[in-house]
N, C-alpha and C. Protein backbone atom coordinates (compact mmCIF):
# COMPACT_ATOMS: atom_id res chain seq x y z
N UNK A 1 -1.34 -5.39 -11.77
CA UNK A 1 -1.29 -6.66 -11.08
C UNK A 1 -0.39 -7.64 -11.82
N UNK A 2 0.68 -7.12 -11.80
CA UNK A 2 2.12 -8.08 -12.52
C UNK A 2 1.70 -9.57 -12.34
N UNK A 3 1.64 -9.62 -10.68
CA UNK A 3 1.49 -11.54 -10.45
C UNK A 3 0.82 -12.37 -11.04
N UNK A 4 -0.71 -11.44 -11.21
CA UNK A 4 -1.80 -12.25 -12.15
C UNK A 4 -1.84 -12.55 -12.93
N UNK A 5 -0.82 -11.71 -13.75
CA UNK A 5 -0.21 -12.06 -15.38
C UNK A 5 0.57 -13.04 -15.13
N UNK A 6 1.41 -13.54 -14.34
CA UNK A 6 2.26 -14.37 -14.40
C UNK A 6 1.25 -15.76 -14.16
N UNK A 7 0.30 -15.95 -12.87
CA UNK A 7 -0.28 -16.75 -12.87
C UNK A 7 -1.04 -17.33 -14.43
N UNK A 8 -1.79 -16.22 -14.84
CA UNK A 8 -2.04 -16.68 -15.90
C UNK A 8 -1.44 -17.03 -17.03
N UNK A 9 -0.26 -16.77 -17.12
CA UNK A 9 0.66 -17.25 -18.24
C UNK A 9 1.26 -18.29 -17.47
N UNK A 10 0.90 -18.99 -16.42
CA UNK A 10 1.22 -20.31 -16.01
C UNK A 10 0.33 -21.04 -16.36
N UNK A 11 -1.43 -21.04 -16.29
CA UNK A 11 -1.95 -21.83 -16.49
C UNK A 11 -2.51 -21.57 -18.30
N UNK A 12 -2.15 -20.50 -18.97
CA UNK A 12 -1.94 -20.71 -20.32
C UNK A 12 -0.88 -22.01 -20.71
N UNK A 13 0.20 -22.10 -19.92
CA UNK A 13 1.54 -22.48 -20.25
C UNK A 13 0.63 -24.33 -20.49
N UNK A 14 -0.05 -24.23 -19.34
CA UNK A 14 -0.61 -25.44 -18.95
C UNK A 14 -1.36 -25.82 -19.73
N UNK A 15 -2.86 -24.93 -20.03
CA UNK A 15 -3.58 -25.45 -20.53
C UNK A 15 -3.17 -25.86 -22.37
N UNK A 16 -1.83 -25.33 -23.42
CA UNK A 16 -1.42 -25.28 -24.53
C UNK A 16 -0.48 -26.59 -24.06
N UNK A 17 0.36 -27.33 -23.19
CA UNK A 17 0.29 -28.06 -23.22
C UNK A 17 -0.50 -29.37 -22.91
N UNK A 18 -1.50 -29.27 -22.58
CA UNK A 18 -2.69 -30.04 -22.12
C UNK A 18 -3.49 -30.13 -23.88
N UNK A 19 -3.31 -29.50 -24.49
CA UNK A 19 -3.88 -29.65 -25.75
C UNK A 19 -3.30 -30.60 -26.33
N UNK A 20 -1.75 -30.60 -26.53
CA UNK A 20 -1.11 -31.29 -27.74
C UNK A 20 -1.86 -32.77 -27.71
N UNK A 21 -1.73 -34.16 -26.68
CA UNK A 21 -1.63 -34.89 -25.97
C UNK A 21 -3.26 -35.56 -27.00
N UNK A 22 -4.38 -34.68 -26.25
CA UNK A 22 -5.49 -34.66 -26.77
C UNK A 22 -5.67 -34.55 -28.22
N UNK A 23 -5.48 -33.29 -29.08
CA UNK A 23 -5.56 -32.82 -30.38
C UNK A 23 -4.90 -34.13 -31.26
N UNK A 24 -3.96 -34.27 -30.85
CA UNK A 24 -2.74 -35.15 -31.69
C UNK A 24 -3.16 -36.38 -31.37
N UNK A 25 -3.73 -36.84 -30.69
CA UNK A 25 -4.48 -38.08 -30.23
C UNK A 25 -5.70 -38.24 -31.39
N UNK A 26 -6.45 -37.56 -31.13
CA UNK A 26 -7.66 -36.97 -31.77
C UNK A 26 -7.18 -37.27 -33.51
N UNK A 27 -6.49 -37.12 -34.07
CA UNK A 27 -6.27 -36.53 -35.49
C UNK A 27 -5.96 -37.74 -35.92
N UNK A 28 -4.89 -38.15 -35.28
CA UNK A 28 -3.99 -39.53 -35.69
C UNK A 28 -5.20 -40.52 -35.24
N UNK A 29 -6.52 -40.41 -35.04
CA UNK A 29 -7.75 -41.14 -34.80
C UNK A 29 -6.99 -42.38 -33.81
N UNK A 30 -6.98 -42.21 -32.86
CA UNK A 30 -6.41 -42.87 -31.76
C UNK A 30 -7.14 -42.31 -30.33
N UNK A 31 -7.78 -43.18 -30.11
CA UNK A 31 -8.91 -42.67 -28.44
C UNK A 31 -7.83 -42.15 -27.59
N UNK A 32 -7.67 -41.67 -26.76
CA UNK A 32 -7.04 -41.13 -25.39
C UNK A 32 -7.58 -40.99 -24.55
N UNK A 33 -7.28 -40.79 -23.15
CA UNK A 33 -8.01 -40.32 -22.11
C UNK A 33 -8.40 -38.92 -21.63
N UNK A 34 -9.60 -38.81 -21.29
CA UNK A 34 -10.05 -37.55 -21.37
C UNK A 34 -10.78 -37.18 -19.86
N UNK A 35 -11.37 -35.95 -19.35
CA UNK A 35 -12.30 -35.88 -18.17
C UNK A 35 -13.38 -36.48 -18.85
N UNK A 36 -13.95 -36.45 -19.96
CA UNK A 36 -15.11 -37.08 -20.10
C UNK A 36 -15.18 -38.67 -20.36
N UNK A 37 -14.22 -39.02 -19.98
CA UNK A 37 -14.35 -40.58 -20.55
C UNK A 37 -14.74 -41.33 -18.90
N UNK A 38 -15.25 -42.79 -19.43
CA UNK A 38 -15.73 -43.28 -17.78
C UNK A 38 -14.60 -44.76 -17.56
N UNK A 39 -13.93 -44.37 -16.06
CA UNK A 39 -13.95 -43.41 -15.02
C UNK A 39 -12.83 -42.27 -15.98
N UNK A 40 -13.75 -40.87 -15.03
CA UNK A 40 -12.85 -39.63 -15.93
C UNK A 40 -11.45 -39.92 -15.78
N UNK A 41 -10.74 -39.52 -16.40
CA UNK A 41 -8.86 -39.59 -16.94
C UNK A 41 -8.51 -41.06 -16.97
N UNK A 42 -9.22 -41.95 -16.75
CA UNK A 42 -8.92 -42.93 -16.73
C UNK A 42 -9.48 -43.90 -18.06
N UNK A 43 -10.61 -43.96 -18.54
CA UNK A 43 -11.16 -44.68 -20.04
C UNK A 43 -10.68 -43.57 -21.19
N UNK A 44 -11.43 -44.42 -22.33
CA UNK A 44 -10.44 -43.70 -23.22
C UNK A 44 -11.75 -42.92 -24.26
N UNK A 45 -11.92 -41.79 -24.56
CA UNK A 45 -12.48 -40.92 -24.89
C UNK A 45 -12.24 -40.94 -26.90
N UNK A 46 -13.52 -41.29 -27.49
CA UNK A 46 -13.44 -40.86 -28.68
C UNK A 46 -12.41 -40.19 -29.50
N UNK A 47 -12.12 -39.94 -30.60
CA UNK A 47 -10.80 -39.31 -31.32
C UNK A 47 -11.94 -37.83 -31.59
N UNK A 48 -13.31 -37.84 -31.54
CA UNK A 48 -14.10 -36.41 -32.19
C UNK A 48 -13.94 -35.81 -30.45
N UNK A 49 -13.89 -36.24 -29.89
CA UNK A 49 -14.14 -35.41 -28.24
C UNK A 49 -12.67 -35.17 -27.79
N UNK A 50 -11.54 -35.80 -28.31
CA UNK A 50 -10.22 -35.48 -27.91
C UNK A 50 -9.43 -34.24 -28.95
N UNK A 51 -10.22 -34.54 -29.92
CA UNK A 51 -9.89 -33.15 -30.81
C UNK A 51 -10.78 -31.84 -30.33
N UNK A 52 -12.12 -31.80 -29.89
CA UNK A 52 -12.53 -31.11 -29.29
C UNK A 52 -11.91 -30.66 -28.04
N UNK A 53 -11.67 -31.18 -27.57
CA UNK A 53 -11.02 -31.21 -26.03
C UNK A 53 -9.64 -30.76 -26.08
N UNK A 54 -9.36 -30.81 -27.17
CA UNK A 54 -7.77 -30.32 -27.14
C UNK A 54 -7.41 -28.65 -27.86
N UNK A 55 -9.00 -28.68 -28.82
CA UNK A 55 -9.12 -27.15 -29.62
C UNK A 55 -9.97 -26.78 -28.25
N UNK A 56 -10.50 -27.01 -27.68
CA UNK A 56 -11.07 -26.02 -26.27
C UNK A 56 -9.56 -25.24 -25.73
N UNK A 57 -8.91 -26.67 -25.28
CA UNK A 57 -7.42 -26.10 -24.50
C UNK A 57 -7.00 -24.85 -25.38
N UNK A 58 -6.32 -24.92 -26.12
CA UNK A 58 -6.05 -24.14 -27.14
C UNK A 58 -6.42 -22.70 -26.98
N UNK A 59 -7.57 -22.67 -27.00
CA UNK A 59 -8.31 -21.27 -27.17
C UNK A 59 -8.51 -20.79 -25.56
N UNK A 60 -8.75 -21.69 -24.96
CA UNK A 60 -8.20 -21.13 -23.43
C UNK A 60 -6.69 -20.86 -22.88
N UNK A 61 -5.60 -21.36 -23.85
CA UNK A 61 -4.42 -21.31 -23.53
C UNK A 61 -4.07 -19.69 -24.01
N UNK A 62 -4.97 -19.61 -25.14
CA UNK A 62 -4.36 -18.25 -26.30
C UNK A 62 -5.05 -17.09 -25.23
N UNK A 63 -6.29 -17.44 -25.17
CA UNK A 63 -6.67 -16.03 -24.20
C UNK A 63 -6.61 -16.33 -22.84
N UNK A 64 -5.02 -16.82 -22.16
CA UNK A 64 -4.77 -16.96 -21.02
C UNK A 64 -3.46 -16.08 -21.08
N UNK A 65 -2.54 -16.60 -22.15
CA UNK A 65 -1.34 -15.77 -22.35
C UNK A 65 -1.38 -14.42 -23.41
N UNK A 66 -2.40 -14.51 -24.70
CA UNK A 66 -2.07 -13.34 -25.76
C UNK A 66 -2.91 -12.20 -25.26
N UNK A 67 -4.27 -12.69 -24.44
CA UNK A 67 -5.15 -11.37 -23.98
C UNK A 67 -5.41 -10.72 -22.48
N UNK A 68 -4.60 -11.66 -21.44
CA UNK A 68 -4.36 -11.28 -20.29
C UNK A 68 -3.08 -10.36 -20.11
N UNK A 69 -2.96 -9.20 -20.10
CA UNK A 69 -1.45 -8.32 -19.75
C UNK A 69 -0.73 -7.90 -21.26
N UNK A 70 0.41 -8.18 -20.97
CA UNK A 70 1.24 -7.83 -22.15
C UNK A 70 2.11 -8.73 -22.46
N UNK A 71 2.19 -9.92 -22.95
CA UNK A 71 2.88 -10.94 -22.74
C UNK A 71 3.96 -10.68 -23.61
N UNK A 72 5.37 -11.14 -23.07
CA UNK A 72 6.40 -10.93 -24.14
C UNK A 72 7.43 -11.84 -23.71
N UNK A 73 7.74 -12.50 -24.91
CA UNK A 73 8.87 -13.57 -25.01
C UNK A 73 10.20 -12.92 -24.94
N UNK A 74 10.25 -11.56 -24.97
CA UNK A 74 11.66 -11.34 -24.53
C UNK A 74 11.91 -10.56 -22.73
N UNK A 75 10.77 -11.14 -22.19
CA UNK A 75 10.43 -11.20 -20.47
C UNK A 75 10.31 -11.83 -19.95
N UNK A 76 12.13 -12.11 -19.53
CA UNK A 76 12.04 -13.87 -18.80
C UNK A 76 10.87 -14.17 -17.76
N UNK A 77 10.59 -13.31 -16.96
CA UNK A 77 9.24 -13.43 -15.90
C UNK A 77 8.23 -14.42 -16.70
N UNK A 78 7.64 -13.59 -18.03
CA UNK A 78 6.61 -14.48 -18.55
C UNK A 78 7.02 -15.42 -19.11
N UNK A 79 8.16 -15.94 -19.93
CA UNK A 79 8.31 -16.82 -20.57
C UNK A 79 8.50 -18.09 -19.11
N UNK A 80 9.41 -17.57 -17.87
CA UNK A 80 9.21 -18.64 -17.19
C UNK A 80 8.30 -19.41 -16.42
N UNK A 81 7.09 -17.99 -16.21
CA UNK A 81 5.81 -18.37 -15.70
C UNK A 81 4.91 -19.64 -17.11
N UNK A 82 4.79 -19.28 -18.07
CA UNK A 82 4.47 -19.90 -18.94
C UNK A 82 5.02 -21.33 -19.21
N UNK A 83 6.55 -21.43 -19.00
CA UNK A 83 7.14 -22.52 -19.37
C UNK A 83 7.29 -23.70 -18.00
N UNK A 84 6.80 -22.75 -16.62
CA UNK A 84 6.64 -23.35 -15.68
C UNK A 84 5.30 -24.35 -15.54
N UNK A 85 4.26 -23.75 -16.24
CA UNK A 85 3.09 -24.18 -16.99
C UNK A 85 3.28 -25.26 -17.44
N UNK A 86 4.04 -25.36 -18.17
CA UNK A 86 4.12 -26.57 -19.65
C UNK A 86 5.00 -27.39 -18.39
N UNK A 87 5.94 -27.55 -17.76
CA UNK A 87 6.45 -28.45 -17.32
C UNK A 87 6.08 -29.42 -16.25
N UNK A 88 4.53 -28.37 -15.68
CA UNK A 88 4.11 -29.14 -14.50
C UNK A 88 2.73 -30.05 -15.11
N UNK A 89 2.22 -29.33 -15.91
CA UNK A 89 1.31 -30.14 -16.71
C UNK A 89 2.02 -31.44 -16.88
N UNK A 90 3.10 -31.27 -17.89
CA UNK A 90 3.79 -32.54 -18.41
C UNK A 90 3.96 -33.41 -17.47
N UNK A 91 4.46 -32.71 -16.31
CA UNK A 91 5.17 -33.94 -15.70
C UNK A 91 3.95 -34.97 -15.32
N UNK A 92 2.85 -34.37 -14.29
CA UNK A 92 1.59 -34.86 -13.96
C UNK A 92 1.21 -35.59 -15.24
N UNK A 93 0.96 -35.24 -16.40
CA UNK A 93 0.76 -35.95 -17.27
C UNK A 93 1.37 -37.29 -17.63
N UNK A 94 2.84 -37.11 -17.71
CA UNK A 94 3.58 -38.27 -17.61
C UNK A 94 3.30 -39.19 -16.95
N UNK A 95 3.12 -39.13 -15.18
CA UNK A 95 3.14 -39.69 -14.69
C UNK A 95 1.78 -40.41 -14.51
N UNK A 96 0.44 -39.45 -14.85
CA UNK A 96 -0.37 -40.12 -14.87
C UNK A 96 -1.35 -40.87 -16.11
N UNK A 97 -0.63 -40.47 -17.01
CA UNK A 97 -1.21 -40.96 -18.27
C UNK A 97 0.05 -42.32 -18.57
N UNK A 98 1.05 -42.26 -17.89
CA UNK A 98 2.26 -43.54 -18.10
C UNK A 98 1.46 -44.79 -17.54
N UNK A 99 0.85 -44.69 -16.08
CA UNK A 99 0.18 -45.40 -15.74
C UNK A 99 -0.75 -46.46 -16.96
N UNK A 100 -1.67 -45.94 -17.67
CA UNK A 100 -1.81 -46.28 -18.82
C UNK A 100 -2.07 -46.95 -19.84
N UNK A 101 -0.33 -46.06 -20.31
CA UNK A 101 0.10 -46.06 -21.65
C UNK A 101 1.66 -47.05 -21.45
N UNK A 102 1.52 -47.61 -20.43
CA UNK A 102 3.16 -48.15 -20.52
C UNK A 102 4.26 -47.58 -20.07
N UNK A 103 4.38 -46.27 -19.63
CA UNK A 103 5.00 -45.38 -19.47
C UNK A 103 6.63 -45.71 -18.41
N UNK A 104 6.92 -45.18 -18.01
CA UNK A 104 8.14 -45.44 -16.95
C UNK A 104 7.45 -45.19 -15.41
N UNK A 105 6.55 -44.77 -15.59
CA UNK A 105 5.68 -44.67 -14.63
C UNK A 105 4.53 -45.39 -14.13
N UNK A 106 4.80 -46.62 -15.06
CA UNK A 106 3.50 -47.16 -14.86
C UNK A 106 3.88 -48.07 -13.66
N UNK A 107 2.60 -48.24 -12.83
CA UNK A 107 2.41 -48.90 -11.65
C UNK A 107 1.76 -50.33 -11.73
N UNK A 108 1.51 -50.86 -13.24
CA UNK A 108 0.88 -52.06 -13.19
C UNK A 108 1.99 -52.86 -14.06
N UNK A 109 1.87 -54.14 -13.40
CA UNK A 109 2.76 -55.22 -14.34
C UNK A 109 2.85 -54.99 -15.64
């Protein structure tokens, strides 16, 4: 089932970038927004629950791409399914975490 591998090395792609954002938030002890914060994605979530939240991603990202199939960086298929991952996360991210954070996206004065 080739496709499924690809799907899943899309939402690996996703969920390893969905970590950084969080983790790196988390460390540099700086709140971020999280699903658990109130209203979800929108308040800003502890620096111990955004480091959590970002080592969850992580370990769902690793056994999305290293233990589903045969993943290999010299197979453009997976590397683009994966990197298609990371770019759609981002962008959604951008746009909705700019809101915000100030972003180029933001929709408020």
């Amino acid at each position: 089932m080739e496709w499924l591998h690809l799907v899943s090395y899309f939402f690996g792609g996703a969920f390893l970038a969905n970590a950084v954002p969080h983790f790196v938030s988390g460390v540099m002890g700086k709140p971020f927004q999280s699903p658990f914060a109130k209203p979800p994605g929108q308040g800003l979530s502890s620096t111990t629950v955004n480091v959590l939240w970002g080592f969850f991603n992580i370990v769902v990202g690793y056994v999305l791409i290293c233990r589903v199939g045969d993943f290999g960086l010299k197979i453009t298929g997976d590397v683009f399914a994966f990197g298609l991952g990371i770019l759609a996360i981002g962008l959604f991210s951008a746009r909705h975490f700019g809101r915000f954070n100030g972003g180029q996206e933001s929709e408020h004065p």
